[in-house]
PDB file of N, CA and C in Angstrom:
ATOM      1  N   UNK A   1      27.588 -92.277  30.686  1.00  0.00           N
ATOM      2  CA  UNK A   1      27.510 -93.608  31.218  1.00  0.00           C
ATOM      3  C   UNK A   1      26.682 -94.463  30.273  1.00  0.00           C
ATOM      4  N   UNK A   2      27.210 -95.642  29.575  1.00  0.00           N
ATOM      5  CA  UNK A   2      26.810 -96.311  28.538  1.00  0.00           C
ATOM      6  C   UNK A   2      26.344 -97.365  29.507  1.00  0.00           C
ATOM      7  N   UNK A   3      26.355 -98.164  30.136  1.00  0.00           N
ATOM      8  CA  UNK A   3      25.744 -99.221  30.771  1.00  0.00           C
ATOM      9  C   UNK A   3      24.634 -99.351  31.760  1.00  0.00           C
ATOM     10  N   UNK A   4      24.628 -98.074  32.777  1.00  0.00           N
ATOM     11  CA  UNK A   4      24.468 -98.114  33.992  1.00  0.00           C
ATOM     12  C   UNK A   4      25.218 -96.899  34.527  1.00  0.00           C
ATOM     13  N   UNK A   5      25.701 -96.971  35.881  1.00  0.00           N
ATOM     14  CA  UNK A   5      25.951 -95.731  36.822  1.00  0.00           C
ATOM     15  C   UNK A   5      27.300 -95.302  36.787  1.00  0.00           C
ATOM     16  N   UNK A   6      28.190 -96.722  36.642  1.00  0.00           N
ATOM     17  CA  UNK A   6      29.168 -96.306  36.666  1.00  0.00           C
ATOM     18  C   UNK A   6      29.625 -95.783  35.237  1.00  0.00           C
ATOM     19  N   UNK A   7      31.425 -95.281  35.163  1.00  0.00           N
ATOM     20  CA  UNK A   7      31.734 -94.408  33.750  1.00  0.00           C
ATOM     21  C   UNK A   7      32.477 -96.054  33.578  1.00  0.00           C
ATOM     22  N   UNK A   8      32.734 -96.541  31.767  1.00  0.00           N
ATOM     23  CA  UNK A   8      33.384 -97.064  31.329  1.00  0.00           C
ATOM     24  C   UNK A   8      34.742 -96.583  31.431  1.00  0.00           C
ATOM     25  N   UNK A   9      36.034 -97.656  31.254  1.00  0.00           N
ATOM     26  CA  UNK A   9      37.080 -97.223  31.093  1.00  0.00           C
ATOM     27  C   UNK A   9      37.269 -96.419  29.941  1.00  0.00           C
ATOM     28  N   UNK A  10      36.408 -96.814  28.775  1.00  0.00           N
ATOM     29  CA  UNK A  10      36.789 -95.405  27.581  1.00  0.00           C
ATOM     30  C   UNK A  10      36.295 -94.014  28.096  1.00  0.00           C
ATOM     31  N   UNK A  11      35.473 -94.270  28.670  1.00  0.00           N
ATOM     32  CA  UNK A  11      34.384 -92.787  29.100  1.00  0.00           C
ATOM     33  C   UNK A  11      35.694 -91.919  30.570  1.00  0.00           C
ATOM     34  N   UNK A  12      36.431 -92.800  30.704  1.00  0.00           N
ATOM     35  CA  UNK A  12      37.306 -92.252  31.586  1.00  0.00           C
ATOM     36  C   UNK A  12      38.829 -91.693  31.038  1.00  0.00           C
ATOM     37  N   UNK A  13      39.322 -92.709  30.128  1.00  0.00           N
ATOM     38  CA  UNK A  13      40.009 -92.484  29.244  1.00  0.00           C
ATOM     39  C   UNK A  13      40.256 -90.827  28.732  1.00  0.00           C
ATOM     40  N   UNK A  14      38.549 -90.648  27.841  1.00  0.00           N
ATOM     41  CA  UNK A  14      37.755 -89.245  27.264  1.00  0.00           C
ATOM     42  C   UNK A  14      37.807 -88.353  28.245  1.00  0.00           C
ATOM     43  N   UNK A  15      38.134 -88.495  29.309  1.00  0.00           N
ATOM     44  CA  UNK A  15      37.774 -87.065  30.390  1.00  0.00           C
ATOM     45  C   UNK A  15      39.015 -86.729  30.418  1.00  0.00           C
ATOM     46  N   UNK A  16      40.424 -87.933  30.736  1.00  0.00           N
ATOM     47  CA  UNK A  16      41.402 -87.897  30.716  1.00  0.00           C
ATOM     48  C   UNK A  16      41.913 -86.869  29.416  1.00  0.00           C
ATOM     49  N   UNK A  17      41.878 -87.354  28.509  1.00  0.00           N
ATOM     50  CA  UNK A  17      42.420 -86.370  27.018  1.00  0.00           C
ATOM     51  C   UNK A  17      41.791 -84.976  26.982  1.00  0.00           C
ATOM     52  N   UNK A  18      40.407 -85.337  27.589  1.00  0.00           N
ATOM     53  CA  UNK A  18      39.953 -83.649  27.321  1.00  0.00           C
ATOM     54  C   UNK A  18      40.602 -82.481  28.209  1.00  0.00           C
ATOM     55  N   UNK A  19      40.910 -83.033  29.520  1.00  0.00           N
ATOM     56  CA  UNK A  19      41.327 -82.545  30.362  1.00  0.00           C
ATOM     57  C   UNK A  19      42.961 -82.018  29.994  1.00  0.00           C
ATOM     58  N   UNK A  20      43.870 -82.554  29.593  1.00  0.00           N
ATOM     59  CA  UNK A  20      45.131 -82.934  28.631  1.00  0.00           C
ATOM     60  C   UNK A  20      45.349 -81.727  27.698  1.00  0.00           C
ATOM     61  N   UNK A  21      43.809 -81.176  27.563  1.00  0.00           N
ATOM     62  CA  UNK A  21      44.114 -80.264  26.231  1.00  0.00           C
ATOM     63  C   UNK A  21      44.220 -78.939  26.799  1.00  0.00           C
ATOM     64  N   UNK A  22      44.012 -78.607  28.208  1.00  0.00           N
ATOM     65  CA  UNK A  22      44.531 -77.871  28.691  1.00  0.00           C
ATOM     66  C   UNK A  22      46.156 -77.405  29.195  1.00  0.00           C
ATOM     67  N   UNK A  23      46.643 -78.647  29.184  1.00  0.00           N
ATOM     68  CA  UNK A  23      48.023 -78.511  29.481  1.00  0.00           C
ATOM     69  C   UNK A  23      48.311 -78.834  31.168  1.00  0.00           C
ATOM     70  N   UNK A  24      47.653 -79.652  32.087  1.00  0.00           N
ATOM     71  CA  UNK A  24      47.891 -80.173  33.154  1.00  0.00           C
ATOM     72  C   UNK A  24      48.883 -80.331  33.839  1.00  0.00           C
ATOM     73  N   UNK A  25      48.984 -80.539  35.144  1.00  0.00           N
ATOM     74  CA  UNK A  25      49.887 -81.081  35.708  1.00  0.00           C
ATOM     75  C   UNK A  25      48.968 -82.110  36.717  1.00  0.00           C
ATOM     76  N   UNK A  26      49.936 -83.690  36.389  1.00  0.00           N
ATOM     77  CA  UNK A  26      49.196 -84.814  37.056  1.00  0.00           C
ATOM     78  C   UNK A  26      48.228 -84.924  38.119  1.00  0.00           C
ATOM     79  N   UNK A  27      48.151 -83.659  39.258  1.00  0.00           N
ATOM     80  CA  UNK A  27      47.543 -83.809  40.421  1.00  0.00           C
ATOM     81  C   UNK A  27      45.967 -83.551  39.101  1.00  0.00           C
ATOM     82  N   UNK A  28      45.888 -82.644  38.647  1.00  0.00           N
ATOM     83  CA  UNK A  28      44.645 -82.181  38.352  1.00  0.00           C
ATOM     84  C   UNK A  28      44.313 -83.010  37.205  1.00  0.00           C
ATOM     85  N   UNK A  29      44.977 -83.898  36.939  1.00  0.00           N
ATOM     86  CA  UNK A  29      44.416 -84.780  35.706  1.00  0.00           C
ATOM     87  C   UNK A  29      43.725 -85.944  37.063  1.00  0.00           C
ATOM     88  N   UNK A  30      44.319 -86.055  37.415  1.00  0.00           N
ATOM     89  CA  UNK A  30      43.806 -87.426  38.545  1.00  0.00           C
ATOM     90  C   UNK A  30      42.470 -86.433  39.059  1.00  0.00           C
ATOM     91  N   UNK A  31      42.501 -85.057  39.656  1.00  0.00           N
ATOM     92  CA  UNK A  31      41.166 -84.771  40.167  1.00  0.00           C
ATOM     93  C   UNK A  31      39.889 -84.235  39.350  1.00  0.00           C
ATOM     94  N   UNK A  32      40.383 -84.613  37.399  1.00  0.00           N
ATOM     95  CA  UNK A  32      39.577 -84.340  37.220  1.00  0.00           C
ATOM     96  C   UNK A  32      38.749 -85.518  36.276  1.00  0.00           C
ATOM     97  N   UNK A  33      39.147 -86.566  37.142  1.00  0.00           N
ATOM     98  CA  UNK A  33      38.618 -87.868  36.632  1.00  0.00           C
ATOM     99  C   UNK A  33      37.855 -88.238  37.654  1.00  0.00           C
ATOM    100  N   UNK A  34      37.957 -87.698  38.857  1.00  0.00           N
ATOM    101  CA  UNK A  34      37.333 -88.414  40.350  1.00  0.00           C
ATOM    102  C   UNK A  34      37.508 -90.274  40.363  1.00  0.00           C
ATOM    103  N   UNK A  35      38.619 -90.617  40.211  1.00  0.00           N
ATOM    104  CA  UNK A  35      38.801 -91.805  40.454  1.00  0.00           C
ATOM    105  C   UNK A  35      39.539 -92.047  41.704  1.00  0.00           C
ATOM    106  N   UNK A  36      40.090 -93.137  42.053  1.00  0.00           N
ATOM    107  CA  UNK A  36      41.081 -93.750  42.955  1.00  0.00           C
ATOM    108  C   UNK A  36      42.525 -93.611  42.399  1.00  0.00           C
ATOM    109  N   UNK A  37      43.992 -93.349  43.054  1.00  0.00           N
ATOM    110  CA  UNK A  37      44.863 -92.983  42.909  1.00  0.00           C
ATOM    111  C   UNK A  37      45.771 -94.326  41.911  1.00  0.00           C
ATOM    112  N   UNK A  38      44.887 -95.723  42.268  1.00  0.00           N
ATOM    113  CA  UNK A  38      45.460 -96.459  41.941  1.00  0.00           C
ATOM    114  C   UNK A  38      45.558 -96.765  40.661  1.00  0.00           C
ATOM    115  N   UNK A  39      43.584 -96.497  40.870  1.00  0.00           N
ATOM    116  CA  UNK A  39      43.038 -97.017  39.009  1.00  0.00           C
ATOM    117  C   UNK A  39      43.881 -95.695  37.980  1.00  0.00           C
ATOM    118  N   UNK A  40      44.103 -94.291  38.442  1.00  0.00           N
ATOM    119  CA  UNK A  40      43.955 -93.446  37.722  1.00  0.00           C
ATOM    120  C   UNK A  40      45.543 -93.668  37.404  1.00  0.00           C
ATOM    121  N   UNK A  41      46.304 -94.352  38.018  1.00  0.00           N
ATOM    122  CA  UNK A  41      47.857 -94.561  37.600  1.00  0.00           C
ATOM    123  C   UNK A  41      47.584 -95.253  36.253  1.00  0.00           C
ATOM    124  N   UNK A  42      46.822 -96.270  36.204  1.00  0.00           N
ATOM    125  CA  UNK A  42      46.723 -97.461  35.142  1.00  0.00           C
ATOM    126  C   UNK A  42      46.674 -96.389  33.745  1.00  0.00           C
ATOM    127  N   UNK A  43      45.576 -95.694  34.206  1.00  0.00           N
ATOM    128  CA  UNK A  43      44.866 -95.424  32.955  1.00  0.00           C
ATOM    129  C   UNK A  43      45.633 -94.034  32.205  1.00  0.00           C
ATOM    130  N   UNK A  44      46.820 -93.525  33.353  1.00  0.00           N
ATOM    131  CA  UNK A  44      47.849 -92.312  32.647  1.00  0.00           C
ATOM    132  C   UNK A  44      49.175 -93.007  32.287  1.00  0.00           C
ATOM    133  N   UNK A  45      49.636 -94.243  32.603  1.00  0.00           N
ATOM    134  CA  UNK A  45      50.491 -94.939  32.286  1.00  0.00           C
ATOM    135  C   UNK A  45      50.378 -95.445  30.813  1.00  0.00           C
ATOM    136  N   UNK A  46      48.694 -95.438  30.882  1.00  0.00           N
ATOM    137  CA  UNK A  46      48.435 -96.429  29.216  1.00  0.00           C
ATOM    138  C   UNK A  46      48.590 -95.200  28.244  1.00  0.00           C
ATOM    139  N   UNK A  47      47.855 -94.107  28.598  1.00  0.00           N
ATOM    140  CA  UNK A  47      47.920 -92.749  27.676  1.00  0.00           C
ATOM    141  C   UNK A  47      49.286 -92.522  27.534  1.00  0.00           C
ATOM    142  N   UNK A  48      50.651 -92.214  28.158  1.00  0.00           N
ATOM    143  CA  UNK A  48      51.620 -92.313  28.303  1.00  0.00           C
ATOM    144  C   UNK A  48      52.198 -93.069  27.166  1.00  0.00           C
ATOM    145  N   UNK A  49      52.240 -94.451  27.830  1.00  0.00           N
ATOM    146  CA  UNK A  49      52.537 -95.601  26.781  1.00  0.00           C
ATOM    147  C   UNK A  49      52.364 -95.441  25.563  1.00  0.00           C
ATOM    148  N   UNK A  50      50.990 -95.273  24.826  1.00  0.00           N
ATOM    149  CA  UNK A  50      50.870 -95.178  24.137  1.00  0.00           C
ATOM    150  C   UNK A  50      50.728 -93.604  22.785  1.00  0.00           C
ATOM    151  N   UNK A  51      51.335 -92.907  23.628  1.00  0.00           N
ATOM    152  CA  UNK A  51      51.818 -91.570  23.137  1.00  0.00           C
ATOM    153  C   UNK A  51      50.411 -90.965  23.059  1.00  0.00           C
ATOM    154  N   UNK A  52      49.771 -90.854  23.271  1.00  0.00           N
ATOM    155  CA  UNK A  52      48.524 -89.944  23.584  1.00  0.00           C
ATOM    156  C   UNK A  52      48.358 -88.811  24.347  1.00  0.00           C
ATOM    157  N   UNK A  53      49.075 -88.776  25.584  1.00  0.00           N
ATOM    158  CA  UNK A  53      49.385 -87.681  26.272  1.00  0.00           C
ATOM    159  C   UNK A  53      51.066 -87.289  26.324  1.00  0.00           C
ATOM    160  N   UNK A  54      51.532 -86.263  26.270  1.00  0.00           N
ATOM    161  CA  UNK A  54      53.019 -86.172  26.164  1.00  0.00           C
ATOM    162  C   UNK A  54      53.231 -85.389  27.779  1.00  0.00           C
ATOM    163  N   UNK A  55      54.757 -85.460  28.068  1.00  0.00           N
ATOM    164  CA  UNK A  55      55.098 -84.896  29.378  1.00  0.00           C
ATOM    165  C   UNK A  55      55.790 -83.397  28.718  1.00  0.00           C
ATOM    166  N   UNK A  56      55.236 -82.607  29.510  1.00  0.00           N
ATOM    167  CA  UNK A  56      56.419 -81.459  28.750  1.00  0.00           C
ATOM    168  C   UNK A  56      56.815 -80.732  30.478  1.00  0.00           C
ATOM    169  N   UNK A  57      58.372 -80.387  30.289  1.00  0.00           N
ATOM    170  CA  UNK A  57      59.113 -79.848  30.824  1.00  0.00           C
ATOM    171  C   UNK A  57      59.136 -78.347  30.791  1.00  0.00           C
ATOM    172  N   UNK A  58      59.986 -77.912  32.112  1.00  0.00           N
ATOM    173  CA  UNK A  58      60.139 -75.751  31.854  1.00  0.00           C
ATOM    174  C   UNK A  58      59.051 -75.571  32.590  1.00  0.00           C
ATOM    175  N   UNK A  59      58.025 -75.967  33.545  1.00  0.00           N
ATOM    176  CA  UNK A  59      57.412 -75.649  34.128  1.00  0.00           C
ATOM    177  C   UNK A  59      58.284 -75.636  35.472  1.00  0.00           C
ATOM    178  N   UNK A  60      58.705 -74.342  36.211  1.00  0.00           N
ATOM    179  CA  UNK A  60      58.715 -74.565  37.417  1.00  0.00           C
ATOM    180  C   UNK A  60      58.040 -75.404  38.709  1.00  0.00           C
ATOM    181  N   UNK A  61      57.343 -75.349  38.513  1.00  0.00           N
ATOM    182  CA  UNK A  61      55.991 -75.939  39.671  1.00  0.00           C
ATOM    183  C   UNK A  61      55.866 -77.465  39.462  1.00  0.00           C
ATOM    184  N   UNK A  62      56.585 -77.697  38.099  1.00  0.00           N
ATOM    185  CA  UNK A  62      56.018 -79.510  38.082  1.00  0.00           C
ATOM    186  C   UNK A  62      56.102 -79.987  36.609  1.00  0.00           C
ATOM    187  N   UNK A  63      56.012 -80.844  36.672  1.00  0.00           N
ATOM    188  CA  UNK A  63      55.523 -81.357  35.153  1.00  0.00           C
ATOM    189  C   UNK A  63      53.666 -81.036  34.731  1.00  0.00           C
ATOM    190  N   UNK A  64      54.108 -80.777  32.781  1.00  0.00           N
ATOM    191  CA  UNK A  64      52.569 -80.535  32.778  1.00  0.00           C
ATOM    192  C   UNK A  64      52.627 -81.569  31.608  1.00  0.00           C
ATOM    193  N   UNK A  65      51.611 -81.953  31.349  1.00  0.00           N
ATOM    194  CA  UNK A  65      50.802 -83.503  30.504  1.00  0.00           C
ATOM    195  C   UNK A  65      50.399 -82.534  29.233  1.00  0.00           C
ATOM    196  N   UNK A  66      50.251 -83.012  28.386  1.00  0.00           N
ATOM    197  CA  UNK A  66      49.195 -81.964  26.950  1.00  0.00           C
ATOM    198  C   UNK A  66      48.957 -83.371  26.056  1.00  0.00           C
ATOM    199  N   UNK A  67      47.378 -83.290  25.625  1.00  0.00           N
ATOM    200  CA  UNK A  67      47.230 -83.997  24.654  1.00  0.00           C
ATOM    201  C   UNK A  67      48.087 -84.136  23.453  1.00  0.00           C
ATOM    202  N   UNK A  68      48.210 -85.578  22.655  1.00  0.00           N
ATOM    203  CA  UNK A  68      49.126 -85.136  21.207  1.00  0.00           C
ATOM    204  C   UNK A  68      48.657 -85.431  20.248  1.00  0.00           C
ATOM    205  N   UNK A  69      48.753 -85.216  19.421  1.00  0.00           N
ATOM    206  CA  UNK A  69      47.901 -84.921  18.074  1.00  0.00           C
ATOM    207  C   UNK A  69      47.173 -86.904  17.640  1.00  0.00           C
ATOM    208  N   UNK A  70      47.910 -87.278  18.204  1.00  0.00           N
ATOM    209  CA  UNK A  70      47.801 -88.812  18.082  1.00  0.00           C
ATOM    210  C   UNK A  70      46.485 -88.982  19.604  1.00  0.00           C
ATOM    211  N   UNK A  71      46.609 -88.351  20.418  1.00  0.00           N
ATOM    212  CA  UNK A  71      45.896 -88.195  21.542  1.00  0.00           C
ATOM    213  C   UNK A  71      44.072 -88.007  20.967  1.00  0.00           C
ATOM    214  N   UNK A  72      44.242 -86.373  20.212  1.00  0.00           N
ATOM    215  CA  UNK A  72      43.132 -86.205  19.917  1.00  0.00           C
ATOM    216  C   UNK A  72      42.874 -86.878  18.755  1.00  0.00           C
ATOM    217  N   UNK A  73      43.283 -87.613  17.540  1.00  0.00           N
ATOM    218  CA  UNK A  73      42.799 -88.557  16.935  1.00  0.00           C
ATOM    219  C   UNK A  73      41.976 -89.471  17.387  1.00  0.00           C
ATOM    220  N   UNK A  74      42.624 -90.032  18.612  1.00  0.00           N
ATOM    221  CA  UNK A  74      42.047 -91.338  19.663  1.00  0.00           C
ATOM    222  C   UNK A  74      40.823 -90.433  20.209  1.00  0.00           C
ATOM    223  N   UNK A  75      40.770 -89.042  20.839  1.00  0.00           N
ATOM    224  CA  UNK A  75      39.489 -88.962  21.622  1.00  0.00           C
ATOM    225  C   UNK A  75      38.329 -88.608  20.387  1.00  0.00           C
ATOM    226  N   UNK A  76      38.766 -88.132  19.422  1.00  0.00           N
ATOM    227  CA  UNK A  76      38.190 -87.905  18.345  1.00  0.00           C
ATOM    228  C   UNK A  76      37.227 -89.705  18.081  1.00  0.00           C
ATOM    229  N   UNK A  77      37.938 -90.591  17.892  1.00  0.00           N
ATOM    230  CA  UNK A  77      37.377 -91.708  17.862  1.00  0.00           C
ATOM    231  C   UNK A  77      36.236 -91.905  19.189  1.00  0.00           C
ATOM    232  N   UNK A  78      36.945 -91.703  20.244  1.00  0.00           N
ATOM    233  CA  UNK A  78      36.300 -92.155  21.232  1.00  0.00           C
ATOM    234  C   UNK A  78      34.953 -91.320  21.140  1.00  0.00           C
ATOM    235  N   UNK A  79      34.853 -89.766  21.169  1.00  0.00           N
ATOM    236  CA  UNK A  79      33.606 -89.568  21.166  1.00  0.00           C
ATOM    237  C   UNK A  79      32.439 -89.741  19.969  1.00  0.00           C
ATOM    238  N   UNK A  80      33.343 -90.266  18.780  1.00  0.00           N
ATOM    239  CA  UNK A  80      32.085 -91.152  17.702  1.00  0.00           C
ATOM    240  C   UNK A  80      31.628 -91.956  18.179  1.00  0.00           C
ATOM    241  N   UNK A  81      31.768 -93.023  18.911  1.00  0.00           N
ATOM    242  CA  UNK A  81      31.534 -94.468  19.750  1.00  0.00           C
ATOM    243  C   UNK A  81      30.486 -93.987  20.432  1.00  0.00           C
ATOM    244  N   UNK A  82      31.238 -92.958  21.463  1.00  0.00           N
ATOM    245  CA  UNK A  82      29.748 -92.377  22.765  1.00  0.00           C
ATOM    246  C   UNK A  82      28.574 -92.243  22.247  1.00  0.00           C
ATOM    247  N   UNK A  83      28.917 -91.207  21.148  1.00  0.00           N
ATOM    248  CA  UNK A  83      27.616 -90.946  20.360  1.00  0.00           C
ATOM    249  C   UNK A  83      27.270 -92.080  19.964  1.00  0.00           C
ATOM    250  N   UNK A  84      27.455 -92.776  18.804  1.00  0.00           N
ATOM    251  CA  UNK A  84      26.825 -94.030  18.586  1.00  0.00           C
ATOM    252  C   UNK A  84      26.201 -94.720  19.657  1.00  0.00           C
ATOM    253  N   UNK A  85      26.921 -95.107  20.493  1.00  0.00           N
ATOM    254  CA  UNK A  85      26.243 -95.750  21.815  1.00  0.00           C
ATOM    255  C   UNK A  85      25.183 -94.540  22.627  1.00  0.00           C
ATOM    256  N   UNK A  86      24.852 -94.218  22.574  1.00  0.00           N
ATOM    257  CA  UNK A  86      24.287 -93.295  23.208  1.00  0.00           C
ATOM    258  C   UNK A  86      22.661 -93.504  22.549  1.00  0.00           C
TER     259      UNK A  86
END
């Protein structure tokens, strides 16, 4: 937390990708951000969008999410920033 109490949207972003590098399926990316269902749409739509997280298929049980190499570039950035700010 760079400001205060609450997490920034990058600092949420970062939990998002780290989480990603496990190979997820959406319920547990949303519970492992502890956000609201609404905000946490925004912020997997943008990873999405912007090719950072990929969807991969062949999972019986569901779809699973995995960081992409373009993903960890970006969290790679993001946690130079934290540090700096920190």
């Amino acid at each position: 937390m760079i400001f205060g109490n609450k997490r920034s949207e990058i600092e949420i972003l970062a939990q998002m990708l780290n989480s990603a590098k496990n190979k997820v399926k959406k319920t547990n990316l949303l519970y492992s951000t502890n956000i609201s269902y609404s905000n946490f749409i925004k912020y997997f739509n943008f990873l999405l969008e912007k090719e950072f997280i990929e969807e991969k298929d062949g999972n019986p049980s569901g779809k699973i999410y995995n960081i992409t190499i373009k993903g960890e570039k970006f969290l790679d950035c993001i946690n130079t920033l934290l540090k700096e700010l920190k």
